[in-house]
Protein backbone atom coordinates (compact mmCIF):
# COMPACT_ATOMS: atom_id res chain seq x y z
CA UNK A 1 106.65 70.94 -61.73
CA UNK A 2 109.93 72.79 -61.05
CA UNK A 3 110.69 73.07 -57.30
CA UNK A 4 110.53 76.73 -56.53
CA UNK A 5 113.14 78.29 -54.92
CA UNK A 6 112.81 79.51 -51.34
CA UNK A 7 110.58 82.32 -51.14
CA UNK A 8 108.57 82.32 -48.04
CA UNK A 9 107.08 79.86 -45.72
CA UNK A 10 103.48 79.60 -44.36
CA UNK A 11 103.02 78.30 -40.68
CA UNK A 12 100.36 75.35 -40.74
CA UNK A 13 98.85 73.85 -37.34
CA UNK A 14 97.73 70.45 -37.69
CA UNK A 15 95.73 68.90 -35.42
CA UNK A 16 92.40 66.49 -35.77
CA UNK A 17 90.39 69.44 -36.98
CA UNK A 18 92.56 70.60 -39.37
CA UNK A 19 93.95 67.69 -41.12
CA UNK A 20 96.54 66.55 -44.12
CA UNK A 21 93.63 66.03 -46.31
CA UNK A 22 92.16 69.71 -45.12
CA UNK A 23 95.64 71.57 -46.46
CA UNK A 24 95.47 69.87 -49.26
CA UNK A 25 92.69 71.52 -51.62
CA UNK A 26 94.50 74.70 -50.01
CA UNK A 27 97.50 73.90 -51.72
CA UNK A 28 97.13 75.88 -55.47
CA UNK A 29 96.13 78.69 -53.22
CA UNK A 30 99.08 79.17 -51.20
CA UNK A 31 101.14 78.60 -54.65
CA UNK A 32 99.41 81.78 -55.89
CA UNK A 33 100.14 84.00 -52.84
CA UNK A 34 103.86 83.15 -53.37
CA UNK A 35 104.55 80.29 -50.97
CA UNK A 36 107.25 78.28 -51.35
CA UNK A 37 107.39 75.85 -48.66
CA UNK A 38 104.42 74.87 -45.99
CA UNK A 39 105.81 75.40 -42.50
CA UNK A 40 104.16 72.15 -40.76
CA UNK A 41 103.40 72.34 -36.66
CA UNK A 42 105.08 68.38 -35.53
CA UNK A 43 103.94 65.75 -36.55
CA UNK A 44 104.71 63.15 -34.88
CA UNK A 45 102.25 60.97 -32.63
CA UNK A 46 101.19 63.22 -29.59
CA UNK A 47 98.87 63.13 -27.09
CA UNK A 48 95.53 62.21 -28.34
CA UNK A 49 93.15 65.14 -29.00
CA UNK A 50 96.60 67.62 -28.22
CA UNK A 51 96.05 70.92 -30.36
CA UNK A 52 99.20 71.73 -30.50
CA UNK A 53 101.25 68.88 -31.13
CA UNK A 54 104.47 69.23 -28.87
CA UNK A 55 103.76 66.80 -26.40
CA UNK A 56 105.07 63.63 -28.72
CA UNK A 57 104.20 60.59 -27.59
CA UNK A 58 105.71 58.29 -30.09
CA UNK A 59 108.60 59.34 -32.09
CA UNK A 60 107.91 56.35 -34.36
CA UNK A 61 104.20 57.51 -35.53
CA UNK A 62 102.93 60.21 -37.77
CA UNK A 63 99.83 61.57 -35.29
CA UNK A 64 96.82 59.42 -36.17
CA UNK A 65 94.73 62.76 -35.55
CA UNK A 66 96.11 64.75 -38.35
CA UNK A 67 95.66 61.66 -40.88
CA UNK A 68 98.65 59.48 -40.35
CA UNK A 69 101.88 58.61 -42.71
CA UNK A 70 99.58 57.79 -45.56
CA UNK A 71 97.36 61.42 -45.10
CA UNK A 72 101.10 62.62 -45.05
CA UNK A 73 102.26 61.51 -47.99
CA UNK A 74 99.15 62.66 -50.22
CA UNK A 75 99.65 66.48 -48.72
CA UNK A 76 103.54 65.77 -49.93
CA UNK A 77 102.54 64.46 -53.03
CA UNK A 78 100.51 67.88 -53.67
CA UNK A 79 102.77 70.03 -52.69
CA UNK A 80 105.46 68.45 -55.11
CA UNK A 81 103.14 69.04 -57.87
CA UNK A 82 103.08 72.68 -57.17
CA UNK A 83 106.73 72.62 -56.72
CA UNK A 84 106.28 73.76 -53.15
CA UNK A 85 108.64 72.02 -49.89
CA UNK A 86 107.73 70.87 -46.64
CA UNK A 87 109.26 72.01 -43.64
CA UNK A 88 108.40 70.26 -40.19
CA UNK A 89 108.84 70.99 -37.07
CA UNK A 90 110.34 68.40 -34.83
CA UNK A 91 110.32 68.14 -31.18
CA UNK A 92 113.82 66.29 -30.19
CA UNK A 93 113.98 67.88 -26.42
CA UNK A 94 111.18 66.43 -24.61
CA UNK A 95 108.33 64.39 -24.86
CA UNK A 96 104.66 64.47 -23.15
CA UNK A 97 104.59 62.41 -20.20
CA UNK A 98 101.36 59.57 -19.85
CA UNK A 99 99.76 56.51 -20.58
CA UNK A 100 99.77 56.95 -24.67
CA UNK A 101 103.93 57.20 -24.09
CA UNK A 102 105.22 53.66 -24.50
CA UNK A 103 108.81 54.80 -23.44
CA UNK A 104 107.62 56.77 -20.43
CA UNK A 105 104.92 53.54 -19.05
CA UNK A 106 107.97 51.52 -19.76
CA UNK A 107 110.70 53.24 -17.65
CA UNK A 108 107.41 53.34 -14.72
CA UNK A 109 107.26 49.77 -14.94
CA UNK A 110 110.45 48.23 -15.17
CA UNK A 111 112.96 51.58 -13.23
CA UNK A 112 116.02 51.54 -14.52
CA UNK A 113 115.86 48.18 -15.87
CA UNK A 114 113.60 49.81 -18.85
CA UNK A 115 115.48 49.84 -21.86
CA UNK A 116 114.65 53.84 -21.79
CA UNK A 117 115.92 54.67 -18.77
CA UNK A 118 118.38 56.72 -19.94
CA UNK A 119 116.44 58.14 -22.58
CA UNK A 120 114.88 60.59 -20.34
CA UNK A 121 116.84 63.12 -18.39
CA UNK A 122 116.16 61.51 -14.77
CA UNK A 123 118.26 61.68 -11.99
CA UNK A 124 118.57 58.18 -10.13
CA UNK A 125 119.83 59.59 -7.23
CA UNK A 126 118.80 62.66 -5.79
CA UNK A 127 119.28 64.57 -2.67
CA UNK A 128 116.18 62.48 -0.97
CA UNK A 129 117.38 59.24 0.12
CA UNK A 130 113.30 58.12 -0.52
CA UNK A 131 113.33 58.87 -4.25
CA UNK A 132 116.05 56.61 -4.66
CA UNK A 133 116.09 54.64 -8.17
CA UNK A 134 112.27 56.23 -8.21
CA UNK A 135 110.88 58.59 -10.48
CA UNK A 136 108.93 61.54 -8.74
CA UNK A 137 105.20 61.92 -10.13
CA UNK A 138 104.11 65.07 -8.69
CA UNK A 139 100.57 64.80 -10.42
CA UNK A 140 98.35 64.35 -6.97
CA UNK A 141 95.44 67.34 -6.63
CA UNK A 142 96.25 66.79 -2.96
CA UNK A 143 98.63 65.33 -0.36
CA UNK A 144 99.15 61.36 -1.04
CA UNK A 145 97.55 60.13 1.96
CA UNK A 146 94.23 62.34 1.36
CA UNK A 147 94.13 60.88 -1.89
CA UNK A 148 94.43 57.21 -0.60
CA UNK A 149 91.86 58.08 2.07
CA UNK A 150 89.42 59.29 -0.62
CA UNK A 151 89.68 56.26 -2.49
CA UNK A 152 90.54 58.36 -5.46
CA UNK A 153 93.32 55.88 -6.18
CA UNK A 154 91.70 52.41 -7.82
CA UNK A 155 93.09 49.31 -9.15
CA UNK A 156 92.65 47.80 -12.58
CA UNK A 157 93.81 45.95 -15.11
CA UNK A 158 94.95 47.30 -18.56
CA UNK A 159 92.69 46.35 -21.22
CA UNK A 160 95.20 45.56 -23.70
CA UNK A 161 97.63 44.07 -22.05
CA UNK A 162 95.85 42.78 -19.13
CA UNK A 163 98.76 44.25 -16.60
CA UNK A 164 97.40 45.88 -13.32
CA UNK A 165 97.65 49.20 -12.85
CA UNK A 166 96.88 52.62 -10.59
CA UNK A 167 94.49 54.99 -11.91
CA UNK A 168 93.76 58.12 -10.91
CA UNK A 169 91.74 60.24 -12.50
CA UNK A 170 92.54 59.75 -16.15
CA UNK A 171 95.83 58.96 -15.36
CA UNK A 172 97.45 55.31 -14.93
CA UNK A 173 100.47 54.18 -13.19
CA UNK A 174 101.91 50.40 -14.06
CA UNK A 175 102.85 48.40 -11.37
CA UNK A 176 106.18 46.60 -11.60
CA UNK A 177 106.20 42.91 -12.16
CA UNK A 178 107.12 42.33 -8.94
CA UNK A 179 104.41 43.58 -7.17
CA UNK A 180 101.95 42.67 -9.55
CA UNK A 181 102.88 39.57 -8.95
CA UNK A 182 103.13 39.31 -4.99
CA UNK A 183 99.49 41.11 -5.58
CA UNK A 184 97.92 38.14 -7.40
CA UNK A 185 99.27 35.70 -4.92
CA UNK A 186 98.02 38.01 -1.97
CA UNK A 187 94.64 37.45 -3.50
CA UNK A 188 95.58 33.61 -4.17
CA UNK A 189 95.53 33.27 -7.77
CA UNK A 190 97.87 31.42 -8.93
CA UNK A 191 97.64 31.22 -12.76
CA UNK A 192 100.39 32.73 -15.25
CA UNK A 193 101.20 36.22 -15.98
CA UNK A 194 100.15 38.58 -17.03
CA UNK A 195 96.26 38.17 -16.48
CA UNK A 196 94.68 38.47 -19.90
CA UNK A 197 91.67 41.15 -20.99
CA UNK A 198 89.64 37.65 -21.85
CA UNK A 199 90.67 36.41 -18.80
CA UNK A 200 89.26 39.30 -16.96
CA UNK A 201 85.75 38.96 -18.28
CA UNK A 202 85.37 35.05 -16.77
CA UNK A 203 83.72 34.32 -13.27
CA UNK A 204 87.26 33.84 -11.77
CA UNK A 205 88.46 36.89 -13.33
CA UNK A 206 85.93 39.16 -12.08
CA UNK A 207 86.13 37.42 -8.66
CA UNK A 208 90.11 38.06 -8.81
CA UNK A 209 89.33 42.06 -9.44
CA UNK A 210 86.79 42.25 -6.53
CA UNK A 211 89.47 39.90 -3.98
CA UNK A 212 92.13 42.69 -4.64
CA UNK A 213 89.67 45.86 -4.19
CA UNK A 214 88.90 44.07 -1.23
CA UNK A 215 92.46 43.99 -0.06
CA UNK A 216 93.07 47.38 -1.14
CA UNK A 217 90.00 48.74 0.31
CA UNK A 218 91.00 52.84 1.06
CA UNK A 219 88.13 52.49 3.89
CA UNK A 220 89.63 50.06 5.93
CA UNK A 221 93.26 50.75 8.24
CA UNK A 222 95.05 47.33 6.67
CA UNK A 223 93.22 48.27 2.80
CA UNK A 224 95.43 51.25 3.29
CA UNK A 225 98.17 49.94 4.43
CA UNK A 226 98.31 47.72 1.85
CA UNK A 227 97.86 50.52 -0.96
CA UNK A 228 101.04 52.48 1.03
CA UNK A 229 103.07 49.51 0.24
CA UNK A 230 102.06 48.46 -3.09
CA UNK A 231 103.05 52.42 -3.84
CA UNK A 232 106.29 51.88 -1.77
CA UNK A 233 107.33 49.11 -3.63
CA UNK A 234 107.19 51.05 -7.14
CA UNK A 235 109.56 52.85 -8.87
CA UNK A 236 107.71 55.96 -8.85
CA UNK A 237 106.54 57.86 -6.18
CA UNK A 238 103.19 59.62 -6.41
CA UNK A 239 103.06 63.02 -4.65
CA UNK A 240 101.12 66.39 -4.50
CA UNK A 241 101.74 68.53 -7.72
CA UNK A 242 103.08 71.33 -5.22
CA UNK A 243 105.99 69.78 -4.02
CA UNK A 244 107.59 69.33 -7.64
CA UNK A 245 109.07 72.59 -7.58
CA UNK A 246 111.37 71.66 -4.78
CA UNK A 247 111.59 67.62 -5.44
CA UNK A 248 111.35 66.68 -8.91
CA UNK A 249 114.28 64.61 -9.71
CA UNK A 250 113.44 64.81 -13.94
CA UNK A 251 114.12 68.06 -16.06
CA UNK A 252 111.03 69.14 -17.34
CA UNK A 253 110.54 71.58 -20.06
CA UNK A 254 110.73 74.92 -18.06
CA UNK A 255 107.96 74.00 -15.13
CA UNK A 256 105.42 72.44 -17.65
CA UNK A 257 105.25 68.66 -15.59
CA UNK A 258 103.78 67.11 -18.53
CA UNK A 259 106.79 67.33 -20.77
CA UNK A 260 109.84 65.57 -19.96
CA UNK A 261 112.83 65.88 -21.43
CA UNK A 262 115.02 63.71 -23.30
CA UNK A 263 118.68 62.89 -23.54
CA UNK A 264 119.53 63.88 -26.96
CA UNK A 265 123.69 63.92 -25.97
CA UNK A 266 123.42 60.40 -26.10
CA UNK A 267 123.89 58.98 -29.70
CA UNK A 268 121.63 56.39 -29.25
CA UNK A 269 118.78 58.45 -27.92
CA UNK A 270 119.05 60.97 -30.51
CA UNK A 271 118.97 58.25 -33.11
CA UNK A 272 115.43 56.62 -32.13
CA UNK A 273 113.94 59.82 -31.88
CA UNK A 274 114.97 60.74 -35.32
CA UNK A 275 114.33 57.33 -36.75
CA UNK A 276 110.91 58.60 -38.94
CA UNK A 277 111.97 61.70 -39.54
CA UNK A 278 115.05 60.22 -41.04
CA UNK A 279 113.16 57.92 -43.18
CA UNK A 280 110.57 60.19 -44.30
CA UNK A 281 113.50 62.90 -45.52
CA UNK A 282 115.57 59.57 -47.58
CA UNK A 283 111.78 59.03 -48.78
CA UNK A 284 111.65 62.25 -49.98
């Protein structure tokens, strides 16, 4: 059908209750009223379950949740044979900050060795000598030490990549290589990293996991000690959400600490963020 010519748009927000494949019967209907072009909420991978769709946690990915590049391309498809557009809305300034972010775990890992270190709009060097080459994560529901004390901070080992990490809550820090290593051989094991999820689930595995909760144990004066250094030797620095007002060394979207923002004056940042989106416009 003839494209029709800009008329007016119609604000759609996806998310895993309202899918592609829900618009699409939907379509003829919005024809009729006079729409010429859906106005899509992003679409790119975000936080799973997000409603909204603005914290992006893969620039590469169409969100799984709102049926994926192939769910995509059949609400396209319909919309061409309407002669109706697409318009989407993009989020190039910041991205949601957590385990489902490749880019972000990445940067926690490795510091400024990550090959997205500058992606992100992090200062290296602040004002505090102790947040030096770390990243502050102001995401503690208390003080650092009352958290260590609870034992609300617990060791354990990715399931996909079998690399040890802190969780907390929901939430899960890497460890760098370096420690993670010094770790194991603190514990005496002394096979080759990283530990693999199979490995994990043999007798020496599961007798590795219990050595290092005993070395970490929060109940004990040297478990703790040991769980301040492991932090200490990290390039983050876990802290009490209140101090971020007056310590965070990343620019955040206004005060929202679960956005972060990225560096889209650098050419090469602006171009992996775009990469998709790129594509899918030269698709059509």
């Amino acid at each position: 059908m003839t494209p029709l010519p800009f008329a007016a748009t119609l604000r759609l927000q996806f998310h895993r209750e309202f899918t592609f494949d829900h618009a699409i019967p939907l379509v003829p209907y919005f024809r009729k009223l006079g729409i010429s072009h859906l106005y899509a909420s992003p679409l790119l991978a975000s936080t799973p379950g997000s409603m909204h769709g603005y914290d992006t946690v893969d620039c590469h990915l169409i969100d799984p949740d709102r049926g994926g590049i192939d769910g995509l391309r059949r609400l396209v498809s319909r919309l061409r044979q309407e002669g109706m557009g697409l318009i989407l809305d993009i989020v190039p300034n910041h991205m949601g900050v957590g385990p489902d972010n490749g880019w972000w775990m990445d940067v926690l890992r490795l510091g400024q060795r990550s090959a997205y270190a500058q992606h992100f709009d992090i200062t290296w060097q602040p004002a505090d000598p102790d947040l030096h080459h770390k990243v502050l994560l102001p995401f503690l529901g208390s003080p650092l030490g009352d958290i260590i004390e609870a034992g609300e901070l617990v060791l354990a080992f990715n399931e996909e990549t079998g690399h040890a990490e802190i969780h907390y809550g929901d939430q899960r820090f890497p460890l760098s290589p370096e420690s993670e290593k010094a770790l194991l051989g603190e514990a005496k094991y002394h096979g080759s990293l990283p530990v693999t999820p199979a490995f994990l689930t043999t007798e020496t595995g599961k007798n590795l996991t219990k050595k290092l909760h005993s070395l970490l144990d929060p109940h004990t004066k040297s478990g703790r000690a040991r769980i301040e250094a492991l932090l200490d030797a990290q390039h983050y620095r876990l802290a009490w959400w209140r101090v971020a007002g007056d310590l965070i060394n990343w620019r955040r979207f206004f005060d929202v600490t679960s956005l972060i923002a990225l560096r889209m004056d650098r050419r090469e940042v602006f171009d992996d963020a775009h990469r998709l989106v790129f594509e899918l416009y030269r698709e059509g």
